[in-house]
Protein backbone atom coordinates (compact mmCIF):
# COMPACT_ATOMS: atom_id res chain seq x y z
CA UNK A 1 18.70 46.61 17.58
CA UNK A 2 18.76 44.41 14.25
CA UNK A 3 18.57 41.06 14.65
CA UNK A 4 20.25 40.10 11.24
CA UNK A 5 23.88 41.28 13.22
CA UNK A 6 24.51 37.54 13.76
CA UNK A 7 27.50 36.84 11.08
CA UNK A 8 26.60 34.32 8.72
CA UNK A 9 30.07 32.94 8.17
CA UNK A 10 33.61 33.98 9.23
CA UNK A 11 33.95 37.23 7.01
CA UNK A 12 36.93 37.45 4.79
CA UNK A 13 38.08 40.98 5.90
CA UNK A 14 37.69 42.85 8.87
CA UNK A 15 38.33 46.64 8.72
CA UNK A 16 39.09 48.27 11.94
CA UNK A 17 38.64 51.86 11.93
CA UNK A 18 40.79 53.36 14.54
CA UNK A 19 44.28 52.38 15.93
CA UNK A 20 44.52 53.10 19.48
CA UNK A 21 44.17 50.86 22.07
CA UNK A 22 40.13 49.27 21.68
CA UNK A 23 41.19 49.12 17.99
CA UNK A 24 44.87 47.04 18.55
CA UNK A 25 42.96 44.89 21.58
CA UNK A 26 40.24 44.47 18.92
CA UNK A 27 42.36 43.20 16.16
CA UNK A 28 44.64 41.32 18.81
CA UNK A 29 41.44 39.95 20.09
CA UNK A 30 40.35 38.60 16.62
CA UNK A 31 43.50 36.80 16.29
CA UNK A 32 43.30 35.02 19.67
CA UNK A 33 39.73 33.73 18.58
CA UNK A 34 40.56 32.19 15.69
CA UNK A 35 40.56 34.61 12.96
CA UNK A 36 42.23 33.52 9.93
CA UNK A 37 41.23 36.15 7.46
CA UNK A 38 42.22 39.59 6.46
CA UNK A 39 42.52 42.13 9.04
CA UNK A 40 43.09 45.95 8.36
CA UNK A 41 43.47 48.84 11.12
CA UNK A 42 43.14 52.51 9.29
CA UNK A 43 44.06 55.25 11.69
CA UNK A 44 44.43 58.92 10.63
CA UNK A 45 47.75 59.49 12.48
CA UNK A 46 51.42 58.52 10.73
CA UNK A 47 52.43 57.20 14.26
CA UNK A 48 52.40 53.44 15.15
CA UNK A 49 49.29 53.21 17.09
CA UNK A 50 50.41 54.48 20.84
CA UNK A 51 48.91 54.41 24.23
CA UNK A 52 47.30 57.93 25.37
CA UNK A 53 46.75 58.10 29.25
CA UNK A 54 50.51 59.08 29.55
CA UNK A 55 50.25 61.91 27.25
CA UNK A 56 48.76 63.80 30.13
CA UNK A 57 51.46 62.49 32.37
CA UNK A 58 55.07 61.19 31.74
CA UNK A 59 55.20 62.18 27.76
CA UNK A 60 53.97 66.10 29.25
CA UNK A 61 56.76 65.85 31.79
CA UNK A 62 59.23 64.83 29.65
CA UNK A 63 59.43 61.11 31.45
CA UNK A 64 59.07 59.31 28.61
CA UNK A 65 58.11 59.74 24.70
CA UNK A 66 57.36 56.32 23.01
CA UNK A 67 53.97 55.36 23.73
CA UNK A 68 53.69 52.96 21.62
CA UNK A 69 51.17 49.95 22.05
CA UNK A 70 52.93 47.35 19.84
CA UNK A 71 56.14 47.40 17.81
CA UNK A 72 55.97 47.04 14.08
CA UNK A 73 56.83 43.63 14.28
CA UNK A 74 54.28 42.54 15.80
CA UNK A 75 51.64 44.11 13.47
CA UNK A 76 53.61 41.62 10.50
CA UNK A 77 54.00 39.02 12.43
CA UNK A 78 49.71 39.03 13.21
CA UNK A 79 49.16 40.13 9.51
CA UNK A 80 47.52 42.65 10.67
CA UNK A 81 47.48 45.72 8.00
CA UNK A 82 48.09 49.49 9.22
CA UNK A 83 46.72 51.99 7.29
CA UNK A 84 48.00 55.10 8.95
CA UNK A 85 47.75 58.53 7.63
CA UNK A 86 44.10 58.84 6.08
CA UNK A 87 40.83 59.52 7.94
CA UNK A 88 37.93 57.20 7.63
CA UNK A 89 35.22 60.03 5.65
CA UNK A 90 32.50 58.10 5.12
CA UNK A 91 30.71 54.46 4.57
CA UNK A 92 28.48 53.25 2.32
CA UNK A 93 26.83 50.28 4.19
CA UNK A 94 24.95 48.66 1.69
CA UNK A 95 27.64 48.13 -0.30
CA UNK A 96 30.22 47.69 2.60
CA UNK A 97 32.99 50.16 1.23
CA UNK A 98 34.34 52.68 3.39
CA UNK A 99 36.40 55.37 2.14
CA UNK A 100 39.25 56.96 3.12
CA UNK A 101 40.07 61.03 3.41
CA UNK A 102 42.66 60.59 0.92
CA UNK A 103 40.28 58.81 -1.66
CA UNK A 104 41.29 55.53 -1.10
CA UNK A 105 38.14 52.84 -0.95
CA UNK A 106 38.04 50.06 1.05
CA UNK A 107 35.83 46.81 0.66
CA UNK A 108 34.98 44.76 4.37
CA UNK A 109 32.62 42.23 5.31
CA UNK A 110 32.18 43.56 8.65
CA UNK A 111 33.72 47.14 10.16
CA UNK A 112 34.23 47.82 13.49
CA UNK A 113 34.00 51.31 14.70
CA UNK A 114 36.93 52.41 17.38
CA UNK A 115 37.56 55.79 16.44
CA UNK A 116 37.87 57.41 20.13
CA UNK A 117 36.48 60.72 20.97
CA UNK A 118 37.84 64.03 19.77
CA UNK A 119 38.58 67.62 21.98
CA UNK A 120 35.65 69.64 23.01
CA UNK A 121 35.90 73.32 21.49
CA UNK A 122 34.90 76.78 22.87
CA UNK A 123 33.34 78.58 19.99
CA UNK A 124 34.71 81.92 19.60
CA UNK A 125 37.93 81.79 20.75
CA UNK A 126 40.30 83.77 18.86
CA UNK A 127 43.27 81.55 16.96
CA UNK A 128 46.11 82.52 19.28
CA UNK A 129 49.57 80.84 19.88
CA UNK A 130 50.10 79.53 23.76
CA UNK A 131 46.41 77.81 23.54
CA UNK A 132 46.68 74.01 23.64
CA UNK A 133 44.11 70.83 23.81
CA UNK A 134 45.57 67.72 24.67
CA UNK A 135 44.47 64.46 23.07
CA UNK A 136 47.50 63.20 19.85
CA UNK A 137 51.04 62.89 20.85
CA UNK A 138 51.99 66.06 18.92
CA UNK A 139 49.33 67.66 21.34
CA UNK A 140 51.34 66.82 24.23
CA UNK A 141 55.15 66.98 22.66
CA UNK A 142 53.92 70.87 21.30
CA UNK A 143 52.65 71.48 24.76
CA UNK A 144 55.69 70.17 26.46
CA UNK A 145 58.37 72.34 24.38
CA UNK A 146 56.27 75.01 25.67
CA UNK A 147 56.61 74.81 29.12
CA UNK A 148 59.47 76.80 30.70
CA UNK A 149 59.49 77.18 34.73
CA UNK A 150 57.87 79.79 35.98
CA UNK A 151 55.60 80.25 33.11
CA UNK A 152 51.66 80.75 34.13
CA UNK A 153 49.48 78.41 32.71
CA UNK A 154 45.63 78.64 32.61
CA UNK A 155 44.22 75.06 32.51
CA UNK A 156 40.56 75.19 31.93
CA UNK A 157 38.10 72.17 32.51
CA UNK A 158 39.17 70.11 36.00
CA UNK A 159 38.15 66.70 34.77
CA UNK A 160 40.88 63.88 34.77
CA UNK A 161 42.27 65.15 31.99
CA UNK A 162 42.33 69.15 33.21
CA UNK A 163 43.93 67.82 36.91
CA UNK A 164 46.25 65.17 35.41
CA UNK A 165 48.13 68.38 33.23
CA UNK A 166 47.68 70.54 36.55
CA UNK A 167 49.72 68.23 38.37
CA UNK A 168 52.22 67.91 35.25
CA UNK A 169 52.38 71.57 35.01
CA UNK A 170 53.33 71.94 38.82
CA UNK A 171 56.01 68.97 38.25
CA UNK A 172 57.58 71.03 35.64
CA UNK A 173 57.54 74.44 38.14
CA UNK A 174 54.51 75.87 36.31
CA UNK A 175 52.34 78.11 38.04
CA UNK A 176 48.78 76.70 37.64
CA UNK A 177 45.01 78.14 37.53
CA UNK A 178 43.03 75.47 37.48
CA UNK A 179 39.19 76.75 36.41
CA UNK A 180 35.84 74.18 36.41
CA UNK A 181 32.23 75.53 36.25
CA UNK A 182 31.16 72.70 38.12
CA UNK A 183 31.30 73.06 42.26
CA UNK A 184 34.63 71.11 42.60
CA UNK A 185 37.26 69.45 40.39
CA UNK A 186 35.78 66.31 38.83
CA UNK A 187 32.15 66.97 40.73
CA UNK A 188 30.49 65.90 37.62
CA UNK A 189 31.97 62.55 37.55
CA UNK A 190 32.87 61.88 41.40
CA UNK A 191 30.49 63.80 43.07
CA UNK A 192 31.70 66.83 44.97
CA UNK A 193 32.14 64.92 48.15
CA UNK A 194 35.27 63.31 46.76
CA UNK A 195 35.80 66.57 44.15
CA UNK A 196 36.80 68.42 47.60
CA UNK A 197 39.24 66.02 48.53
CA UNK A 198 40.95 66.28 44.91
CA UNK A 199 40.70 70.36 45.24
CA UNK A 200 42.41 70.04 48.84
CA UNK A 201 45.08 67.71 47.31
CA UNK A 202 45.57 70.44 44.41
CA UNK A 203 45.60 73.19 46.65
CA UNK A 204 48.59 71.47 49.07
CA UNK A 205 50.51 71.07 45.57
CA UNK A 206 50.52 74.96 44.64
CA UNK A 207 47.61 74.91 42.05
CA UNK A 208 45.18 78.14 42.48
CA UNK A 209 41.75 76.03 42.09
CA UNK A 210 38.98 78.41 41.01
CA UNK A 211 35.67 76.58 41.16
CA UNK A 212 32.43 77.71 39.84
CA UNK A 213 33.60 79.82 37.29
CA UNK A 214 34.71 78.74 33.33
CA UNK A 215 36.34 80.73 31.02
CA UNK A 216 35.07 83.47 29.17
CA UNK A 217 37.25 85.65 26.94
CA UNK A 218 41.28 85.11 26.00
CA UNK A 219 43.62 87.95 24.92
CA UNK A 220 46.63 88.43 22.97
CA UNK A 221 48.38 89.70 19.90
CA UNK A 222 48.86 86.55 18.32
CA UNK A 223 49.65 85.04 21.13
CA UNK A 224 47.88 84.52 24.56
CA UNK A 225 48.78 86.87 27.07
CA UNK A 226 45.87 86.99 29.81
CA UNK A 227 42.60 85.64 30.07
CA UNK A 228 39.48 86.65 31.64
CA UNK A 229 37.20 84.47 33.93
CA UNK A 230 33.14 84.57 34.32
CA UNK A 231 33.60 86.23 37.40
CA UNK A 232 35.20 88.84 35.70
CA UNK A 233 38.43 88.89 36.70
CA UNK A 234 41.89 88.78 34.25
CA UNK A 235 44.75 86.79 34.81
CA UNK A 236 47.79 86.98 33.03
CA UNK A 237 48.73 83.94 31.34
CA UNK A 238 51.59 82.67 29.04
CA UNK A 239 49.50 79.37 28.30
CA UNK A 240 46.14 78.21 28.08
CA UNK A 241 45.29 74.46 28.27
CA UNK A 242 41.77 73.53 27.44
CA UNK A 243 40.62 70.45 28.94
CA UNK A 244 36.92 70.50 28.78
CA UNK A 245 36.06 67.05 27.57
CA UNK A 246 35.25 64.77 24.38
CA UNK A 247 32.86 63.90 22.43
CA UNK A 248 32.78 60.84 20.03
CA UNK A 249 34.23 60.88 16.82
CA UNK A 250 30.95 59.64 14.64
CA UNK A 251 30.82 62.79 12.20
CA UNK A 252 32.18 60.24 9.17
CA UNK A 253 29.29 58.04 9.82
CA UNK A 254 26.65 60.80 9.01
CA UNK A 255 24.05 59.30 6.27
CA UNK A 256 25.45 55.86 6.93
CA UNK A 257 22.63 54.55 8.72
CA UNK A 258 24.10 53.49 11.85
CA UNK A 259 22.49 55.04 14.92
CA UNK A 260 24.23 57.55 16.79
CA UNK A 261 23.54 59.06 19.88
CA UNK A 262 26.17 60.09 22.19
CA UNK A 263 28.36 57.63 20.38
CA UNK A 264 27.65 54.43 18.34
CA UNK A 265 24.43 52.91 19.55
CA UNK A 266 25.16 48.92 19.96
CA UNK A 267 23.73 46.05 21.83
CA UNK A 268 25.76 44.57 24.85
CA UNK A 269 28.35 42.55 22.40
CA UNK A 270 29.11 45.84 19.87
CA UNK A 271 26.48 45.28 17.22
CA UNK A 272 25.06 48.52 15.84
CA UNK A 273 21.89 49.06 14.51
CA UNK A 274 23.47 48.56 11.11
CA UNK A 275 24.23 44.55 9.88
CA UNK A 276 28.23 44.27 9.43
CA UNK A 277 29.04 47.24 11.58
CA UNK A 278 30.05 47.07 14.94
CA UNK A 279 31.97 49.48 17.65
CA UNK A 280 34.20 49.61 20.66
CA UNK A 281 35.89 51.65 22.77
CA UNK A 282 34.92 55.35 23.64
CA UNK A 283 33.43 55.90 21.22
CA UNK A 284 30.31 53.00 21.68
CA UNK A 285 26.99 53.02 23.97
CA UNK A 286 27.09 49.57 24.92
CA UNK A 287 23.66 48.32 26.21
CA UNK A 288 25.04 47.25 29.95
CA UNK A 289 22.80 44.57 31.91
CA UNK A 290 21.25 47.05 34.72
CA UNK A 291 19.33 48.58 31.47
CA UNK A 292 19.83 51.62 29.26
CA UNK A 293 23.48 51.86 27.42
CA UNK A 294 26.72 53.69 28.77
CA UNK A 295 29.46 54.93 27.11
CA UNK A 296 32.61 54.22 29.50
CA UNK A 297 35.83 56.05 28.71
CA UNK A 298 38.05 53.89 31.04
CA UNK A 299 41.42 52.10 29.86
CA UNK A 300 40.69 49.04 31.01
CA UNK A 301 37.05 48.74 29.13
CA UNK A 302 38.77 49.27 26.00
CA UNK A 303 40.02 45.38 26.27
CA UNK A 304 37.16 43.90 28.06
CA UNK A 305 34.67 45.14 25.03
CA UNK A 306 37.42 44.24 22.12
CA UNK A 307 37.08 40.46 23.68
CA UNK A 308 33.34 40.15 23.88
CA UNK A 309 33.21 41.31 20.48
CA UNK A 310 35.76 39.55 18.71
CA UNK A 311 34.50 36.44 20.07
CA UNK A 312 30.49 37.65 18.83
CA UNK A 313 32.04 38.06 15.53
CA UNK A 314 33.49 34.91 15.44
CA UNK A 315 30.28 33.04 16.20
CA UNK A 316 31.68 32.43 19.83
CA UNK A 317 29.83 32.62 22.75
CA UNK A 318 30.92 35.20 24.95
CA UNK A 319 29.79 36.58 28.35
CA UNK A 320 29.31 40.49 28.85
CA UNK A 321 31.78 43.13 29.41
CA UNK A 322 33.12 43.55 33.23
CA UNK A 323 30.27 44.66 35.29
CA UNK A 324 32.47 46.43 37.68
CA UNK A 325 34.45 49.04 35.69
CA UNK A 326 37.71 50.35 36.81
CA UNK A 327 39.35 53.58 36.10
CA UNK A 328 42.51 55.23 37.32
CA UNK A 329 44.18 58.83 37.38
CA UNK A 330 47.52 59.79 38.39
CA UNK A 331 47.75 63.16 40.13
CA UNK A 332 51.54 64.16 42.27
CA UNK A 333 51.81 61.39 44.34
CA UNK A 334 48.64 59.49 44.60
CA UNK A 335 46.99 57.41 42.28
CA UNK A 336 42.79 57.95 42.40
CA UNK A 337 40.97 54.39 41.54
CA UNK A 338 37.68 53.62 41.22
CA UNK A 339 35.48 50.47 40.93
CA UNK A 340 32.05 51.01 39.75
CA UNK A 341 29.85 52.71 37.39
CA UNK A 342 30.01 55.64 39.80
CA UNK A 343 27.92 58.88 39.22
CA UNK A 344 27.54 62.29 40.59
CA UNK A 345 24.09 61.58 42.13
CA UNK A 346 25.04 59.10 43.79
CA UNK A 347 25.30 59.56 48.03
CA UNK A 348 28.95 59.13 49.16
CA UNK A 349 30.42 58.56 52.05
CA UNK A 350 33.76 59.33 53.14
CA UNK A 351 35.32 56.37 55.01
CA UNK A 352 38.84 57.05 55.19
CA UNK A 353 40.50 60.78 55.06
CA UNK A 354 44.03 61.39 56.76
CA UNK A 355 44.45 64.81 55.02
CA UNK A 356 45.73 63.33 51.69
CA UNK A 357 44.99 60.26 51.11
CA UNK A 358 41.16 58.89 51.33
CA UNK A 359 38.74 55.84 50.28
CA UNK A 360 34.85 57.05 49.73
CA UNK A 361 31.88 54.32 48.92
CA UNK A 362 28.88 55.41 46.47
CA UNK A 363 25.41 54.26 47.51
CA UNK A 364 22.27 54.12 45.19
CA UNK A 365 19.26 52.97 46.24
CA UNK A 366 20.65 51.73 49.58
CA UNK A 367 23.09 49.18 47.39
CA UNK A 368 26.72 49.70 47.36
CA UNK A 369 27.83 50.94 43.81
CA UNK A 370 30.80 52.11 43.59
CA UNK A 371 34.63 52.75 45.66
CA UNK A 372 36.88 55.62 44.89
CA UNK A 373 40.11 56.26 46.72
CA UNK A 374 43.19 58.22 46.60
CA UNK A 375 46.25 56.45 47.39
CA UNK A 376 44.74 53.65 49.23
CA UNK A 377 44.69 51.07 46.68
CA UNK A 378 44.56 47.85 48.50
CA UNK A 379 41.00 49.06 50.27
CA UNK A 380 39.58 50.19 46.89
CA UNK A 381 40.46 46.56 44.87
CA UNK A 382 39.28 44.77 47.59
CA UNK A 383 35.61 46.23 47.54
CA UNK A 384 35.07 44.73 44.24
CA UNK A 385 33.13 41.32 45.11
CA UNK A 386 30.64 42.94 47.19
CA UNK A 387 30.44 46.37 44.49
CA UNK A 388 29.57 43.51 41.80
CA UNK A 389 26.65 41.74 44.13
CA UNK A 390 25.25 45.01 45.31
CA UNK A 391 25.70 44.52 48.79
CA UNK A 392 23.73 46.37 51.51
CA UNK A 393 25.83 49.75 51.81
CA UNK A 394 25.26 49.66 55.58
CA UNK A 395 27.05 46.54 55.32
CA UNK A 396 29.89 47.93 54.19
CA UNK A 397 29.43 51.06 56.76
CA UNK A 398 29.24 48.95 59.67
CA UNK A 399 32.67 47.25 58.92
CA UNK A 400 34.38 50.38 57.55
CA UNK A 401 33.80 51.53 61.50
């Protein structure tokens, strides 16, 4: 990582590209630590930037439909510039000028990267109505006006994103196939100890989990009408949902210089490899203190990383990012938390199970890592002292006994 990142005086303009949340905590961040000078958020969507966790939840339900993060007001009153509607296509570093999809060319002294991740794809798939992805509010409105009860919806991919629509499908009287290649819903991420426990909960709600097998042809004369599985089998469907993950939205910094690997490459306050540029959010492989660099697609992350590196921009000193994430997912009734930079290879136990609800701990290396619970909040927050020192997991064993 450069060592020339350090800003040499407090720039002039800032240029924010991005405007959901790590972009408006960045900007709001900037402004808390002092930050007199120009300050520009460019986002490729007309809408105010918005909050997306509930797209997947109340806006696909039909709970609720503003999102939005901040009112306009508040963008004025923080002179804070939106400019909404136009893509960030490409950078020129050297001469700090990024320009915009519509043409437009914009000068910064330093640019900070917090353009989110994008929907994964399947290649191949024929261009049919009744197939959805769900990431921009008109994602989630388009998919909402097409729900009607009784409908059968395929939703393919059971990560956070695939289960939180499952359970907003069933809400809305939706019948539900809910397909994952991996062993269990969420086994890639929470292991399938605890991906059992969210397949059991799906089950009890209606949804026909199919495990093990992805998706491998749809159907339809113009529109979807049945898919067929890797196992062979067809099922009719009058909606397909594709939730089979992200990837980082880096494809406008090709030939800029700044290193990309599964995201923006930075150090562990958002400098790039690249002097002036900087990133946040999804989007950004932070270097994190155990060693290596994560990428950490959590809400609250979003906020912790805007603050470190608004204050490194500023020429403040500021401490590291929160070393014990936390991440959240609303599914029917219960609300699954975690603490922890929790991974699939980790060994998990299963302290707590009463059918529905249930609290798991994640060893590694006989340390305890990680907590993950469904509807027990109270035992997962409270784990968060000892996930943070590393405590002995047969500690916390003995005392979950």
């Amino acid at each position: 990582m450069s060592n020339e990142r350090e800003t040499e005086s407090t720039p002039e303009r800032v240029v924010v590209v991005g405007a959901g949340l790590a972009a408006v905590r960045t900007a709001e961040e900037l402004r808390r630590a002092g930050y007199e000078g120009e300050l520009v958020l460019v986002g490729d969507e007309t809408h105010l930037p918005y909050d997306r966790p509930p797209l997947s939840k109340e806006v696909l339900r039909g709970d609720r439909d503003d999102t939005t993060l901040r009112p306009s007001e508040f963008f004025g009153d923080n002179r804070i510039e939106l400019m909404l509607g136009a893509a960030a296509r490409s950078v020129d570093t050297a001469s700090r000028i990024l320009t915009l999809s519509d043409g437009t060319e914009l000068g910064y002294d330093e640019l900070v990267v917090a353009t989110g991740l994008r929907p994964r794809r399947i290649p191949g798939l024929p261009d049919l109505a009744g197939v959805h992805v769900l990431r921009s509010l008109e994602d989630s409105r388009a998919l909402r006006e097409a729900i009607v009860p009784g409908a059968r919806a395929l939703v393919v991919g059971a990560g956070f994103i695939g289960c939180e629509v499952a359970a907003s499908l069933r809400a809305r009287e939706v019948e539900v196939v809910l397909v994952e290649p991996q062993p269990t819903p969420l086994a890639s991420v929470l292991g399938a100890e605890v991906g059992a426990l969210v397949t059991r909960l799906h089950t009890a709600e209606g949804v026909d989990v199919r495990a093990g097998v992805g998706l491998s042809e749809i159907r339809g004369d113009g529109r979807v009408t049945s898919a067929v599985l890797g196992d062979g089998s067809e099922i009719d469907v009058d909606l397909v949902v594709l939730g089979i993950g992200s990837i980082p939205a880096t494809e406008w910094l090709e030939g800029s210089g700044v290193e990309v690997e599964n995201g923006v490459v930075c150090d562990g306050t958002g400098r790039t490899s690249t002097p002036h540029v900087w990133a946040v959010g999804d989007v950004a492989s932070w270097q994190v203190p155990a060693g290596g660099r994560r990428r950490i697609e959590h809400w609250t992350n979003a906020g912790e990383q805007a603050s470190v590196l608004a204050k490194t921009i500023m020429g403040v000193e500021a401490g590291a990012a929160a070393q014990v994430p936390y991440f959240w997912s609303d599914q029917y009734d219960i609300k699954i938390q975690g603490l922890g930079a929790v991974t699939a290879d980790d060994t998990v136990h299963v302290v707590r199970d009463d059918g529905r609800k249930f609290l798991a701990y994640y060893e590694r290396d006989g340390r305890f890592v990680g907590a993950v619970g469904g509807g027990l909040p109270a035992l997962v927050m409270k784990s968060r002292a000892k996930i943070a020192a590393g405590a002995p997991i047969d500690e916390l064993l003995t005392a979950a006994v």
